[in-house]
Protein backbone atom coordinates (compact mmCIF):
# COMPACT_ATOMS: atom_id res chain seq x y z
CA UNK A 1 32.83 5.70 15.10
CA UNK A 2 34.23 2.87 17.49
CA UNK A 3 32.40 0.20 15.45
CA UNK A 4 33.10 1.48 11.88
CA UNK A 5 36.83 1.69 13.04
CA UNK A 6 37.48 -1.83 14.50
CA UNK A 7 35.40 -3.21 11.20
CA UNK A 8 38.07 -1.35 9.18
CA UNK A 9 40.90 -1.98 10.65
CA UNK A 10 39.80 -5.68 10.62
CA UNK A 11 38.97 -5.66 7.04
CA UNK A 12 41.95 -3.89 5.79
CA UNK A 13 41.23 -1.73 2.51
CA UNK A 14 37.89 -3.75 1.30
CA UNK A 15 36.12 -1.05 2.51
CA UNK A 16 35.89 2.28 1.99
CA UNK A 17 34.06 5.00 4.07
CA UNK A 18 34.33 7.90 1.12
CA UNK A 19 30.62 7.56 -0.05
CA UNK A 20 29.47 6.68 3.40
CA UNK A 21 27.96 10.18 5.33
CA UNK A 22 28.38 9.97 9.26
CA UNK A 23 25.29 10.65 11.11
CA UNK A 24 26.68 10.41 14.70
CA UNK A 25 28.96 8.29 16.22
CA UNK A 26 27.81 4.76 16.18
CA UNK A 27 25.76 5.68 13.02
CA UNK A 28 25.94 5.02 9.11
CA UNK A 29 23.28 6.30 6.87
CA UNK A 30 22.28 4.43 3.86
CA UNK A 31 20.08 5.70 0.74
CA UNK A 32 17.38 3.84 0.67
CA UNK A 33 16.61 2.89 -3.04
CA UNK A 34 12.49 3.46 -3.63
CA UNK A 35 12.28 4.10 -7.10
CA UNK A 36 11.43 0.26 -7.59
CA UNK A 37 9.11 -0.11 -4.74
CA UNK A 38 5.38 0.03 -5.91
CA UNK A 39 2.72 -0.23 -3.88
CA UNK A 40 0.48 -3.11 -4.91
CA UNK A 41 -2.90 -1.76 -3.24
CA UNK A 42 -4.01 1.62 -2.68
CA UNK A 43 -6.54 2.58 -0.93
CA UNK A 44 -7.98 5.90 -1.88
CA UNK A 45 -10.43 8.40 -0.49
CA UNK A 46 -13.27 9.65 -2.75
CA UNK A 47 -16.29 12.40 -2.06
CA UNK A 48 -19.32 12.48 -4.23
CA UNK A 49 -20.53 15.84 -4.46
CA UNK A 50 -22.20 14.59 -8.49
CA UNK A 51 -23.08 12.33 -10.59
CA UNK A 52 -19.61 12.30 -12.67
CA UNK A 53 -17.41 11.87 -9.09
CA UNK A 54 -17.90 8.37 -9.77
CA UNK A 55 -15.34 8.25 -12.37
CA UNK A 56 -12.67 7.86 -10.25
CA UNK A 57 -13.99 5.37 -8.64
CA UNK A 58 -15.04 3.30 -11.62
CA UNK A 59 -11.45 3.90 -12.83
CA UNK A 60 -10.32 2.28 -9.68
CA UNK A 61 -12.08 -0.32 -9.64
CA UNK A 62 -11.66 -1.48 -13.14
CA UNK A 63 -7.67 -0.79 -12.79
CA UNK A 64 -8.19 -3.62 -9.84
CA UNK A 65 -5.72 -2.55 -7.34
CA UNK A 66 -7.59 0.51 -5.08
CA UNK A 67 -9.66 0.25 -2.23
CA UNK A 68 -12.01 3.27 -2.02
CA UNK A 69 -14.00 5.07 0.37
CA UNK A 70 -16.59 6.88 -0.41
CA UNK A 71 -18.18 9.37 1.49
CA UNK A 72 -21.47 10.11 0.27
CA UNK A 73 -22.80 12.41 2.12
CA UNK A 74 -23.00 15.63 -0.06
CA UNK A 75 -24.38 14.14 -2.22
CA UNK A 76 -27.37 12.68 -0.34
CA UNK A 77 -27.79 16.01 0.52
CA UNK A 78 -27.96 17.81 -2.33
CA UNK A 79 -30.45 14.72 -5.10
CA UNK A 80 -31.02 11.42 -3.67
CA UNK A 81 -32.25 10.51 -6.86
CA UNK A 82 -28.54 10.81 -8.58
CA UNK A 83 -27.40 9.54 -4.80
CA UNK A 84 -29.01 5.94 -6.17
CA UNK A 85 -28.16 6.49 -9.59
CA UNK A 86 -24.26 6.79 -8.49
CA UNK A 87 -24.61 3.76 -6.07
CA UNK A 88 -26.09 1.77 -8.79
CA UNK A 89 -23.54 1.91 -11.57
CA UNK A 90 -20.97 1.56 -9.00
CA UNK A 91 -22.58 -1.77 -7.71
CA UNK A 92 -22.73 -3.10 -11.38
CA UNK A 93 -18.97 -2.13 -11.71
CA UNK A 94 -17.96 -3.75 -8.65
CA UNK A 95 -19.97 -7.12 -9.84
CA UNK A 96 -18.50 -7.23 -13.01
CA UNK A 97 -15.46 -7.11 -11.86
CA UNK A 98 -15.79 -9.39 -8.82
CA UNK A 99 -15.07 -7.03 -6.37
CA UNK A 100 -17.28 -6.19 -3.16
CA UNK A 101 -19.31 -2.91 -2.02
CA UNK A 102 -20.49 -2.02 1.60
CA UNK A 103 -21.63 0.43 3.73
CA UNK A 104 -20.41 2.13 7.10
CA UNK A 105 -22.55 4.43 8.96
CA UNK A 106 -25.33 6.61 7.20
CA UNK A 107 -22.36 8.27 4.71
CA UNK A 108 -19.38 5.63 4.18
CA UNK A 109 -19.19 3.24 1.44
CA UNK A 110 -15.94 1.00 0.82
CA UNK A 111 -15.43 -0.46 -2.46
CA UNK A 112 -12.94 -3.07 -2.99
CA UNK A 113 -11.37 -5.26 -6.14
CA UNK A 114 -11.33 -8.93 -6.67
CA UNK A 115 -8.59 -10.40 -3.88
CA UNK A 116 -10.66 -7.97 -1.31
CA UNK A 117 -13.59 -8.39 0.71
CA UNK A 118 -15.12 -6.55 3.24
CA UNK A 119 -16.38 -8.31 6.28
CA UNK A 120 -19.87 -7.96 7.63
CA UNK A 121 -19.55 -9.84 10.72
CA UNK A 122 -19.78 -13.61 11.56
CA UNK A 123 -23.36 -14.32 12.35
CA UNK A 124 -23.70 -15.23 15.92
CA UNK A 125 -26.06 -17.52 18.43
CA UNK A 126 -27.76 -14.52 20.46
CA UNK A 127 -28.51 -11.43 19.17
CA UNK A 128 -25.99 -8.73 19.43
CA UNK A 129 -26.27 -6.04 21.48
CA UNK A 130 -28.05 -2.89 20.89
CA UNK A 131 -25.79 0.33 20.32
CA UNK A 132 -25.98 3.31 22.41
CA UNK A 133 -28.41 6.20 20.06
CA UNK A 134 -24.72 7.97 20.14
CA UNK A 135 -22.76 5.20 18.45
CA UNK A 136 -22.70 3.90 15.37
CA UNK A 137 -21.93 0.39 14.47
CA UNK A 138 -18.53 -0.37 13.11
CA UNK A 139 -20.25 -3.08 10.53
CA UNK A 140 -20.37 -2.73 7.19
CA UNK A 141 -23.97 -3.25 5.78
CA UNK A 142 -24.49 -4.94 2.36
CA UNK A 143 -25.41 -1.77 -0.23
């Protein structure tokens, strides 16, 4: 505690090291204080397995501060019907409240409030170039 030392003896008795832990040597530890420290996005996984999963995600998008992914693919799987059903009072959601909706892949959809949108790519001169049949793209498609 070289450093601590020379700064006390400098600074005479305006410091005190009694609520100060050591860690090591050249070392203090402070408390950090994160009670007040609120995250002002989220962004927030969601599966849709039914119909009613989309709660959450209404919720979230109506409370205007979470980004969420879907992943849709059990339910594609299991009625396609409710599949569109979900996707369509989702989009009317999002639109209502100014937000955006894309999708990633066969299975991903992002969903995002008002101060967030999701970029589809900058539309280019020459056409871009065909993916391997391995890889997807990494754009996001307009639901």
């Amino acid at each position: 505690m070289a450093i601590w030392g020379d700064l006390k003896k400098k600074m005479g008795s305006v410091f005190t090291t009694d609520d100060v832990p050591e860690m090591g040597e050249d070392y203090v530890e402070l408390a950090a204080d994160l009670k007040d420290s609120k995250a002002k996005v989220t962004i927030k996984p969601h599966t849709l397995n039914k119909f009613d999963d989309i709660r959450g995600v209404l919720n979230a998008i109506r409370e205007g501060t979470t980004i969420s992914i879907l992943n849709i693919a059990p339910l594609k799987e299991k009625d396609i019907t409710e599949l569109k059903r979900a996707i369509d009072k989702i989009k009317k959601t999002v639109e209502a409240n100014d937000g955006d909706i894309a999708g990633f892949g066969e299975n991903w959809l992002v969903v995002t409030p008002s101060f967030a949108r999701v970029d589809r790519g900058l539309p280019t001169d020459k056409p871009p170039a065909a993916p391997s049949p391995d890889q997807e793209t990494g754009r996001a498609e307009d639901i």
